[in-house]
Protein backbone atom coordinates (compact mmCIF):
# COMPACT_ATOMS: atom_id res chain seq x y z
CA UNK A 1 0.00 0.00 0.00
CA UNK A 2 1.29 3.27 -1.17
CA UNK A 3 0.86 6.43 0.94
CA UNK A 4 -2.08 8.96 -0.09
CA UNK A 5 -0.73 12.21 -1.82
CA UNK A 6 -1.24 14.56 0.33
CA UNK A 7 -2.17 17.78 -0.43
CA UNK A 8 -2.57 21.62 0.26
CA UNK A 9 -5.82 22.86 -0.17
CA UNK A 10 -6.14 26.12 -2.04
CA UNK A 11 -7.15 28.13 1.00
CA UNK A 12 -4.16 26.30 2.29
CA UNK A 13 -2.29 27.92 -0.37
CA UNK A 14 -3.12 30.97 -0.19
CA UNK A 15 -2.73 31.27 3.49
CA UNK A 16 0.89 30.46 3.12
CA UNK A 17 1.55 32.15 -0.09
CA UNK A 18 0.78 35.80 1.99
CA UNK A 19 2.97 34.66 5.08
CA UNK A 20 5.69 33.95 2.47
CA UNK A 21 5.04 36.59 0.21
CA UNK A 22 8.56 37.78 0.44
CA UNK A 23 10.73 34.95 0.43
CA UNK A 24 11.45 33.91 -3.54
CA UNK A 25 12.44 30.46 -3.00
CA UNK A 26 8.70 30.02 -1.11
CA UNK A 27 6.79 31.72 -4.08
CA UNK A 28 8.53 29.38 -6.63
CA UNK A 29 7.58 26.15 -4.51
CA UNK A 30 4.25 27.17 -4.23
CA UNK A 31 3.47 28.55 -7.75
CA UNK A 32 4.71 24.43 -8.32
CA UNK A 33 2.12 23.04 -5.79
CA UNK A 34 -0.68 25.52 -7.02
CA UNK A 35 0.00 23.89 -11.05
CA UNK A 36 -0.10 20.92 -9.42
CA UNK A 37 -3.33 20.98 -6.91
CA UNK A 38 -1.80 21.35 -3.72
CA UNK A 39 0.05 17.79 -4.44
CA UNK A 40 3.16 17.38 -2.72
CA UNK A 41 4.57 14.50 -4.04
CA UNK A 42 3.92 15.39 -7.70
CA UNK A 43 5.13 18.76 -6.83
CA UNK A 44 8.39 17.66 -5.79
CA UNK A 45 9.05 15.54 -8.16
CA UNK A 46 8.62 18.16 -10.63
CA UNK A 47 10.98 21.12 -9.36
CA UNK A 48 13.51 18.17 -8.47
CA UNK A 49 13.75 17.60 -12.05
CA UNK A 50 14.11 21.14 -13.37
CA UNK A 51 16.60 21.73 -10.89
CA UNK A 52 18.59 18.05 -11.25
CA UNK A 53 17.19 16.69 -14.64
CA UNK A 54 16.16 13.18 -14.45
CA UNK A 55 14.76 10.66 -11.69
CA UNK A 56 15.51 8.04 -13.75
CA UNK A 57 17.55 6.01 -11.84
CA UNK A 58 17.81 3.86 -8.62
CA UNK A 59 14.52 1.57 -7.50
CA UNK A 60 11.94 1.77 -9.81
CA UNK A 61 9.55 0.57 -7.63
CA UNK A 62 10.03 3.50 -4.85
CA UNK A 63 9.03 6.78 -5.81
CA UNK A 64 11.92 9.52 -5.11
CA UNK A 65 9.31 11.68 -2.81
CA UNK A 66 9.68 8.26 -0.96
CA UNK A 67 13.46 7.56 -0.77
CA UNK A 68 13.78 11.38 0.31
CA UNK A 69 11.25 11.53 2.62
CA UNK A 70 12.79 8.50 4.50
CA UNK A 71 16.87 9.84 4.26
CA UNK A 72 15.25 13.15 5.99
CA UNK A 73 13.44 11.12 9.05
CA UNK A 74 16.56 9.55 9.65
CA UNK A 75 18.21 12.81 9.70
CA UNK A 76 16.07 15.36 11.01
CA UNK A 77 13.59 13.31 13.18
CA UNK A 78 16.40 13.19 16.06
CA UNK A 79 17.68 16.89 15.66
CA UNK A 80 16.24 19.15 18.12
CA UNK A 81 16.74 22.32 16.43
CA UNK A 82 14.51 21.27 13.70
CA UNK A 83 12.04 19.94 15.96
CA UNK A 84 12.32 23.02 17.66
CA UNK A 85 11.82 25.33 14.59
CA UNK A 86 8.53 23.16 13.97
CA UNK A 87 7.15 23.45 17.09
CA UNK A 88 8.17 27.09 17.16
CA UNK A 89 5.96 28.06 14.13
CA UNK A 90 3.33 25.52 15.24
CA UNK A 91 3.14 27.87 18.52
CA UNK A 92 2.74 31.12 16.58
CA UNK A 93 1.61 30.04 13.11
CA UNK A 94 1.65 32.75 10.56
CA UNK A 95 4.87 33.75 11.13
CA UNK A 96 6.67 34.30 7.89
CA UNK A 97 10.21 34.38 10.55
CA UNK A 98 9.60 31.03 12.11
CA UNK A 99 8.54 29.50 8.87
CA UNK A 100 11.40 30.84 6.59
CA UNK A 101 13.74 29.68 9.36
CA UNK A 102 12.49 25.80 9.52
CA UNK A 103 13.28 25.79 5.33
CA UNK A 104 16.78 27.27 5.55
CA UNK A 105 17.64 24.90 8.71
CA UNK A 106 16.14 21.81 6.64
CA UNK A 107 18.88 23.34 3.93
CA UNK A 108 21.69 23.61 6.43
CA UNK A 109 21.21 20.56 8.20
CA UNK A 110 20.11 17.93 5.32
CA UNK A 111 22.73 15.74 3.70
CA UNK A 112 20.21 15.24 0.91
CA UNK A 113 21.26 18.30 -1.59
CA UNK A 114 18.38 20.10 -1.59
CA UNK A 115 17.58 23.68 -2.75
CA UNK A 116 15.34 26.35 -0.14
CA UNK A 117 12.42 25.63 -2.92
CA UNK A 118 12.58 22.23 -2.58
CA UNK A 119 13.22 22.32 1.29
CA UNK A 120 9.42 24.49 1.18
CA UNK A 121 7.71 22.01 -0.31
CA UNK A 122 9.17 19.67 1.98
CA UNK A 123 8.58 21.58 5.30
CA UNK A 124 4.92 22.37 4.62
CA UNK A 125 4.54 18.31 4.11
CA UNK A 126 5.92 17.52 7.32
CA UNK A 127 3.56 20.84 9.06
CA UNK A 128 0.61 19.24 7.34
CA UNK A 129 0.81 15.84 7.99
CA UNK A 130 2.45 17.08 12.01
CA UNK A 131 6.10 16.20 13.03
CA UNK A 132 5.34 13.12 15.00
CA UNK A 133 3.36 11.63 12.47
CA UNK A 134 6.34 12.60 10.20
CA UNK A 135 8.79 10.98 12.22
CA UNK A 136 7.23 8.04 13.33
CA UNK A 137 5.20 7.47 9.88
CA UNK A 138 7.02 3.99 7.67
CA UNK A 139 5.42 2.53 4.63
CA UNK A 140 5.02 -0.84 5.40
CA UNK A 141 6.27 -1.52 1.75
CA UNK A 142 9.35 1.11 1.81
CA UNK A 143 10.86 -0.85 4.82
């Protein structure tokens, strides 16, 4: 069994698109999600490969949302100032400060070689679906 594809809704959308109204790499991610309804998976994919080409390669049978999603837990599911920076925002939500700062520490911090634009998209996943869930979350099929 796959995971569902989560998604923003477009109130969702627009909600975050004013409290990130002035951080570029934000406005990019979501102008992706918006051409894409709100889908994070599909959304990823698709900057990933403007910005790196192809996702043709490795285990065809795992999607790269996937693989990613599973390097980050390992990485960031244990680090305190991300968890921090998440429960921060999650405290006083709306605040373009807090939010920018979870995507540039999921930059700083990841080993997987990813871009603020893709780190936005990736951030707003893991507020959606909640941090816990996030962390303690494994496809039964991906393990």
């Amino acid at each position: 069994m796959n995971q569902p594809n989560l998604q923003l809704t477009p109130a969702e959308l627009d909600r975050t698109r004013q409290i990130l109204e002035n951080y570029e790499p934000a406005r990019e991610a979501l102008t992706v999600l918006e051409r894409n309804n709100g889908e994070f998976a599909t959304s990823f994919d698709r900057l990933w490969t403007e910005r790196n080409e192809t996702l043709s390669y490795g285990d065809k049978q795992k999607s790269f949302w996937e693989v990613t999603l599973k390097v980050l837990r390992q990485e960031i599911c244990g680090d305190e100032g991300f968890r921090s920076k998440i429960l921060d925002y999650n405290k006083n939500p709306g605040s373009a400060s807090l939010l920018t700062g979870a995507i540039i520490y999921l930059v700083g911090v990841s080993a997987v070689p990813i871009d603020p634009a893709i780190a936005t998209i990736i951030v707003l996943y893991i507020l959606k679906v909640g941090l816990n869930i996030f962390c303690e979350y494994t496809n039964p099929e991906s393990d």
